[in-house]
C-alpha atoms as a PDB file:
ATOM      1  CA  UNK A   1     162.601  73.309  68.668  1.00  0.00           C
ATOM      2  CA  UNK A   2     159.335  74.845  67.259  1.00  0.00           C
ATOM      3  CA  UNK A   3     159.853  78.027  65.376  1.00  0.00           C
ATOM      4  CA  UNK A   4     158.038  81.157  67.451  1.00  0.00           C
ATOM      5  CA  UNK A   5     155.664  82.915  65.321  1.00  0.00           C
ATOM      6  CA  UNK A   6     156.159  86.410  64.776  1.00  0.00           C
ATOM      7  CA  UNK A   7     154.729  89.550  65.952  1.00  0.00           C
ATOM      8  CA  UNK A   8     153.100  91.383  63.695  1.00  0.00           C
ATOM      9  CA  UNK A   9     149.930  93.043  62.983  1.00  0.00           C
ATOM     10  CA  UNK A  10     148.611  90.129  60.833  1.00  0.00           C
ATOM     11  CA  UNK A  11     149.189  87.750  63.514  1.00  0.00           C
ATOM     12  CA  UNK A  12     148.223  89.241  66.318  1.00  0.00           C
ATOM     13  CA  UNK A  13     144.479  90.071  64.284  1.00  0.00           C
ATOM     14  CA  UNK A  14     144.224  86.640  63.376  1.00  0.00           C
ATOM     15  CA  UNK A  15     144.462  85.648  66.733  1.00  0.00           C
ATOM     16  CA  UNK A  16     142.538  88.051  68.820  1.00  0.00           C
ATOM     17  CA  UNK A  17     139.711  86.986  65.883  1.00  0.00           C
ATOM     18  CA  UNK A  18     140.036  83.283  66.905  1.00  0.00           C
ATOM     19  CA  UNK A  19     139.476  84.460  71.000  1.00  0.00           C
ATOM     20  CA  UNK A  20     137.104  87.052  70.236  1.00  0.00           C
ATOM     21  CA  UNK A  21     135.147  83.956  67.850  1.00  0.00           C
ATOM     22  CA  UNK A  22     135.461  81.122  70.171  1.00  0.00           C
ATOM     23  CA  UNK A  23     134.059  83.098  72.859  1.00  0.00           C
ATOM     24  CA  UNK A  24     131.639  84.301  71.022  1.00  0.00           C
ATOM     25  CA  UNK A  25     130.369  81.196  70.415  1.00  0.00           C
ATOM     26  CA  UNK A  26     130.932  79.865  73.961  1.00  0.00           C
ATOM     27  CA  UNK A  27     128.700  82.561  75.044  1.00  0.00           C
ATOM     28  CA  UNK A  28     126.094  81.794  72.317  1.00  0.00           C
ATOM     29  CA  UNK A  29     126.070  78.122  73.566  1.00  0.00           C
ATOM     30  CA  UNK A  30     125.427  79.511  77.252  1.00  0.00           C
ATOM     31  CA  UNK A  31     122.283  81.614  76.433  1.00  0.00           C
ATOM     32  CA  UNK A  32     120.884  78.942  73.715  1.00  0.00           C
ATOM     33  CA  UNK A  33     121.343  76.473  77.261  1.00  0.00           C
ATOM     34  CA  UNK A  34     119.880  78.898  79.626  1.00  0.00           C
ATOM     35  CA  UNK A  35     117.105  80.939  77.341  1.00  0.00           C
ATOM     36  CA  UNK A  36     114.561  78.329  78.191  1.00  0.00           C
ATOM     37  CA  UNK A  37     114.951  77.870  82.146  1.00  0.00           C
ATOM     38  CA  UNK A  38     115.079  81.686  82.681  1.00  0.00           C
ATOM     39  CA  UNK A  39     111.667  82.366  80.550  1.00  0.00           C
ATOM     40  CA  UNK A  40     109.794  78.941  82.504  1.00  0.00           C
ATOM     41  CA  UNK A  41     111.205  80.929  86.014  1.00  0.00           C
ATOM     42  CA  UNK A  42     110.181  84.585  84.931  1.00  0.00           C
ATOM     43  CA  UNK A  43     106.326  82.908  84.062  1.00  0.00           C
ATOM     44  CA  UNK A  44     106.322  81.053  86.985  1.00  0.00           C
ATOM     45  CA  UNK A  45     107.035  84.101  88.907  1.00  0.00           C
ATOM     46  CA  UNK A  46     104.544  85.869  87.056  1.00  0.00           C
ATOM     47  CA  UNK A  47     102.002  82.984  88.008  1.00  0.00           C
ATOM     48  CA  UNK A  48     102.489  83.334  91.641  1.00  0.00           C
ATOM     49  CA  UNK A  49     102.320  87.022  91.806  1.00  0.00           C
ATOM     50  CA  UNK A  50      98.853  86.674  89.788  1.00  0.00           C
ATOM     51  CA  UNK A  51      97.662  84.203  92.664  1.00  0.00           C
ATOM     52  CA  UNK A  52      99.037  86.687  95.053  1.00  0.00           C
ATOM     53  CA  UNK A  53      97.231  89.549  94.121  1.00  0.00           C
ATOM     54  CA  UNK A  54      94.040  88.552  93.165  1.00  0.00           C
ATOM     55  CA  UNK A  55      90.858  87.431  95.540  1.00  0.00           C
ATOM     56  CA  UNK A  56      89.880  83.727  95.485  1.00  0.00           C
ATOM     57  CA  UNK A  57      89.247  83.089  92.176  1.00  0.00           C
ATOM     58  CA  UNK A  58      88.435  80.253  89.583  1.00  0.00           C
ATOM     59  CA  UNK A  59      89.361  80.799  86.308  1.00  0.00           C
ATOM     60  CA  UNK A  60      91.516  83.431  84.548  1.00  0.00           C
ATOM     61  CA  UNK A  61      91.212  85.029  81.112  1.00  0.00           C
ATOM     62  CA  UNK A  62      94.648  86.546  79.720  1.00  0.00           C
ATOM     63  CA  UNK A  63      93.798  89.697  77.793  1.00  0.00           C
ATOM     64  CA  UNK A  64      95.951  92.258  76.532  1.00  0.00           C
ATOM     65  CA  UNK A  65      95.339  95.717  76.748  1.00  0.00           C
ATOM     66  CA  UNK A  66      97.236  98.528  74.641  1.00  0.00           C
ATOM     67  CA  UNK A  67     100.026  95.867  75.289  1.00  0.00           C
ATOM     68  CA  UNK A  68      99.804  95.210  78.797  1.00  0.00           C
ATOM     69  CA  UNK A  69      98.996  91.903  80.089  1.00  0.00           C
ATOM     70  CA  UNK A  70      95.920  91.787  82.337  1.00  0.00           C
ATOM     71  CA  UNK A  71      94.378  88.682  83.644  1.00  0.00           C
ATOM     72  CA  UNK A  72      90.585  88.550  84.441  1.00  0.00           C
ATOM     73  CA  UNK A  73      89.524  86.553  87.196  1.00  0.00           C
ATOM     74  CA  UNK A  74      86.168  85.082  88.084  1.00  0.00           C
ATOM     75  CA  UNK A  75      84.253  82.825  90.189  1.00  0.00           C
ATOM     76  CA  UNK A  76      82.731  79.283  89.576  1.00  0.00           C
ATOM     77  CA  UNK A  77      79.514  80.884  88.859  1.00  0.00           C
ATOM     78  CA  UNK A  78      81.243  83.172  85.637  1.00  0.00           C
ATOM     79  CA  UNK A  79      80.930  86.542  87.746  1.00  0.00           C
ATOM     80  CA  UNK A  80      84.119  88.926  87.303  1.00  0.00           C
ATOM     81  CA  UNK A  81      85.821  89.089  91.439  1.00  0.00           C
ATOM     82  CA  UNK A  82      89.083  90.753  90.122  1.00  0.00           C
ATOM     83  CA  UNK A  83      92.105  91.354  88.028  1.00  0.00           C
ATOM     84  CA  UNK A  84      95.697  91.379  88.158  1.00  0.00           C
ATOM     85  CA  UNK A  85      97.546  93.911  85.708  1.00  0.00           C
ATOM     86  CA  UNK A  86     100.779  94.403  85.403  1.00  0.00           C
ATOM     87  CA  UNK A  87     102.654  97.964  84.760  1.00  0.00           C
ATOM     88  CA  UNK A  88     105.765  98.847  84.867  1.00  0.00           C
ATOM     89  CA  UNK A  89     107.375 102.650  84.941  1.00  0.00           C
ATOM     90  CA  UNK A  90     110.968 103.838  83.732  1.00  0.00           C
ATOM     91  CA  UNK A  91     111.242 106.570  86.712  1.00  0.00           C
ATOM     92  CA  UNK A  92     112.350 104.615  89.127  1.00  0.00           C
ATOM     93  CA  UNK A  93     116.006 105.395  90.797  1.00  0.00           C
ATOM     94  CA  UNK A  94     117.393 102.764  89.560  1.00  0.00           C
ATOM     95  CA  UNK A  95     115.630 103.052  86.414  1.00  0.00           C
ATOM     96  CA  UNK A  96     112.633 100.044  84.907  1.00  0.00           C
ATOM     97  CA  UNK A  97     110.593  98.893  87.774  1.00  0.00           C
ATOM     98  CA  UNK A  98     107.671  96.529  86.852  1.00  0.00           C
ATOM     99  CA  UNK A  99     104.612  95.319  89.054  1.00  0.00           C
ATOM    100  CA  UNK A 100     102.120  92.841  89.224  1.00  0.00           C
ATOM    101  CA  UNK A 101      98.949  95.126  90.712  1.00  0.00           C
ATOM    102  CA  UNK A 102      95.098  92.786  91.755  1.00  0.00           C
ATOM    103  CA  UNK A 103      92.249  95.343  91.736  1.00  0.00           C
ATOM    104  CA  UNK A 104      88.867  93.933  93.561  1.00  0.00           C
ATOM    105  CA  UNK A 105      85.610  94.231  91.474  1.00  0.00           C
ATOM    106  CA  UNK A 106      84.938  97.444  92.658  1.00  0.00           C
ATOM    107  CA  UNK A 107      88.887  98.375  90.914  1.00  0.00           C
ATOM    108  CA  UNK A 108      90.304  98.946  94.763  1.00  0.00           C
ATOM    109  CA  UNK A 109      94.144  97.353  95.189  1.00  0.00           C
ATOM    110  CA  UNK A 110      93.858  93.800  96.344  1.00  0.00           C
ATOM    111  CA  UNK A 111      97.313  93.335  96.509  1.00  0.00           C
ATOM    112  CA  UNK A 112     100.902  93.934  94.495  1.00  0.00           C
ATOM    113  CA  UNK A 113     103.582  92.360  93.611  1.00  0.00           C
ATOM    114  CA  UNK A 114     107.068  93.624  92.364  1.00  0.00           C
ATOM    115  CA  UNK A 115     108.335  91.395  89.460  1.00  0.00           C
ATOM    116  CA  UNK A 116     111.039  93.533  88.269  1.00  0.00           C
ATOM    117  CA  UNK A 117     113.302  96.049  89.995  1.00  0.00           C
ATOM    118  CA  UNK A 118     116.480  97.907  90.254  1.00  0.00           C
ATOM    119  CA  UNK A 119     116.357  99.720  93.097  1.00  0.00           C
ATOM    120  CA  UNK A 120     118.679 100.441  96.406  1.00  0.00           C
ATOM    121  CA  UNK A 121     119.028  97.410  98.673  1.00  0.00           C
ATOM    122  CA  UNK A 122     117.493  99.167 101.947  1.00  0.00           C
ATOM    123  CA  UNK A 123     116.050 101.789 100.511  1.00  0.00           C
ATOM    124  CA  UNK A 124     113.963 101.641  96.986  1.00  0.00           C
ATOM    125  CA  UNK A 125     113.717  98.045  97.241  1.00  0.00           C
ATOM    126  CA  UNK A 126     111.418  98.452 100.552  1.00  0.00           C
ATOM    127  CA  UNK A 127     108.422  98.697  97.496  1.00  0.00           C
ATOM    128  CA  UNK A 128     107.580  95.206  97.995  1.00  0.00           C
ATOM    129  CA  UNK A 129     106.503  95.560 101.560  1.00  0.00           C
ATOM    130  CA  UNK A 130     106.596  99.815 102.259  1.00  0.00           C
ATOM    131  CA  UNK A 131     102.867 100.169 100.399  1.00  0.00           C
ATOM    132  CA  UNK A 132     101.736  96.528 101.076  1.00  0.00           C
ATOM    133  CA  UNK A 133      98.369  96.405 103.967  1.00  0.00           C
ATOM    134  CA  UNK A 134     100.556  96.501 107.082  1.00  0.00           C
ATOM    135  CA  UNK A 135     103.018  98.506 105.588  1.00  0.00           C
ATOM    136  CA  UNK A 136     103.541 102.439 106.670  1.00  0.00           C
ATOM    137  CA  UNK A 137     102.313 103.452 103.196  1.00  0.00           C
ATOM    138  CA  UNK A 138     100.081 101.408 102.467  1.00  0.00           C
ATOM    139  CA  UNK A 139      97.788 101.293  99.338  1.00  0.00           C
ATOM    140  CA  UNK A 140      96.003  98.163  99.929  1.00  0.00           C
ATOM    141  CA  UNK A 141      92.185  98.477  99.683  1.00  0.00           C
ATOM    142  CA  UNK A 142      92.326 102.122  97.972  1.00  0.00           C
ATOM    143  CA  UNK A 143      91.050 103.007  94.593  1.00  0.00           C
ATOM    144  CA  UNK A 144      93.465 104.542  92.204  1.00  0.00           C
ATOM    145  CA  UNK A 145      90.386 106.433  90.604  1.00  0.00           C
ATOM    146  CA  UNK A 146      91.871 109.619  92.067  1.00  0.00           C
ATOM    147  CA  UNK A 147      95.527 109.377  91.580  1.00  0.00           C
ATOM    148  CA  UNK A 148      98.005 107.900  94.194  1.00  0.00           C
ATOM    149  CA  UNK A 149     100.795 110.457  95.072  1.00  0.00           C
ATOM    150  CA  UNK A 150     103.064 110.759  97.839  1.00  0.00           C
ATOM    151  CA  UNK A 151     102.529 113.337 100.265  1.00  0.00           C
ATOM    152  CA  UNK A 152     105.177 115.618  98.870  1.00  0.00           C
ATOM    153  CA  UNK A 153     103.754 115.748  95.846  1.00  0.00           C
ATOM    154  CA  UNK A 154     100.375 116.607  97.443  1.00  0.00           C
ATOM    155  CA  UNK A 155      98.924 113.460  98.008  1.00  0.00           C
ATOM    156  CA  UNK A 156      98.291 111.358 100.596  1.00  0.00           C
ATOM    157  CA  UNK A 157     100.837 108.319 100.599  1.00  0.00           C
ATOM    158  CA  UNK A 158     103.484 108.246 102.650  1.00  0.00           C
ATOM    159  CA  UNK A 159     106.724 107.983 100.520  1.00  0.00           C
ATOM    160  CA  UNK A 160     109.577 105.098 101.556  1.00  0.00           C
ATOM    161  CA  UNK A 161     111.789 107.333 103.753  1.00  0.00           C
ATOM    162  CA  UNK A 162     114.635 108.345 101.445  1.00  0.00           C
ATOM    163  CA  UNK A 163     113.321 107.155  98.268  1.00  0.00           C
ATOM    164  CA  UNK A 164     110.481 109.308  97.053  1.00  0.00           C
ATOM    165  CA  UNK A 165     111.741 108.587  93.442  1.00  0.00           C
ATOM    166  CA  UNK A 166     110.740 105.117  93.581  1.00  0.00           C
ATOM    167  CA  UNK A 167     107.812 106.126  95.588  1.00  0.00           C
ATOM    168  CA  UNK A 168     106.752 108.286  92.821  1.00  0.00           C
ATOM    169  CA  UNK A 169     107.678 105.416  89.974  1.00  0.00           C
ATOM    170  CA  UNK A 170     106.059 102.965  91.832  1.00  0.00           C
ATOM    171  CA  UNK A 171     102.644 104.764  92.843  1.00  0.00           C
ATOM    172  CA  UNK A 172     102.787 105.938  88.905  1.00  0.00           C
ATOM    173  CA  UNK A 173     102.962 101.969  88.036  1.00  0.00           C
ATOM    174  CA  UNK A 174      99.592 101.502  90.050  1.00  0.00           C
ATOM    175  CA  UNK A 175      98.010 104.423  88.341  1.00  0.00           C
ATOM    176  CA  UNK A 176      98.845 103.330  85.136  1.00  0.00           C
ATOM    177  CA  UNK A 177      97.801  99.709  86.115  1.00  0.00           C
ATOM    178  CA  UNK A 178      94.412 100.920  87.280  1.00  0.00           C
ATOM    179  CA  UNK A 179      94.269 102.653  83.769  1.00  0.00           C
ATOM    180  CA  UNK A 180      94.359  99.589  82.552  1.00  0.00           C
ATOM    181  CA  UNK A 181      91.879  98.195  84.389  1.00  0.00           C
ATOM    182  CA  UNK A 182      89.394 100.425  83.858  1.00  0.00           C
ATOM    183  CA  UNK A 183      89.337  99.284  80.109  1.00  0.00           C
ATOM    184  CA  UNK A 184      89.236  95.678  80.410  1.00  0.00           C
ATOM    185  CA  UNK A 185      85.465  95.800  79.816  1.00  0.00           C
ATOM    186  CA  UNK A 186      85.707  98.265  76.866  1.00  0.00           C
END
């Protein structure tokens, strides 16, 4: 019969090590396999909600604008007929929520797209259709050039019943978008 190893202190480091090392590298070996497919779905999602938000369009330019990434779209003829920016703000109730905003020409919303959020199943997450053109606060075809706020802050959106915070964090995401936009020509 095989001798059983003792319990000591040494032993019981050396082995927890050899777990702690082999999982370690299991779980390197799952993110080196995975790294790739996630970043091809994440800019494919990013494509869509660019063809999503913008007018008929063209061509696109990528530019990148104190770090945000705007995309300029234009016609067959050359002439600008929108941009999609995307934003993001850490307010949100369930903290980073990240959008995908089209502004006509003119800089009015075209259309939106949430690419990243955390927020309440039911509640916060109602973003992605609460502000959209049919929506009950809806932003579509309004220009951020006077800030968006939600009526109990003033303004005159109407907040997602029960979330204001992401109302706020996501109205301050198309503000700060619009920002954006206004300096694409600079």
């Amino acid at each position: 019969m095989a001798k059983k190893a003792q319990s000591t202190l040494i032993n019981m480091l050396l082995s927890l090590t050899a777990i702690a090392l082999v999982a370690a590298f299991a779980l390197a070996a799952i993110n080196g396999v995975t790294e790739e497919p996630i970043a091809q779905a994440q800019e494919a999602k990013v494509q869509a909600a660019i063809k999503a938000v913008l007018p008929d369009f063209d061509k696109l330019e990528a530019k990148d604008i104190d770090g945000n990434k705007c995309n300029i779209a234009y016609d067959a003829q050359g002439n600008v007929v929108g941009a999609a920016v995307e934003a993001g703000n850490d307010n949100g109730f369930g903290g980073h929520l990240q959008v995908m905003v089209g502004f006509d020409k003119e800089g009015n919303v075209y259309g939106y797209s949430i690419l990243e959020s955390h927020e309440t199943p039911g509640l916060g997450a109602k973003a992605g259709e609460w502000f959209q053109k049919d929506g009950k606060g809806s932003i579509i075809g309004r220009n951020p050039s006077t800030a968006l706020t939600v009526k109990k802050d003033g303004g005159d959106v109407d907040a997602i019943s029960g979330s204001t915070i992401t109302s706020r964090a996501f109205l301050t995401a198309i503000n700060d978008a619009y920002s954006i936009f206004t300096k694409i020509n600079e």
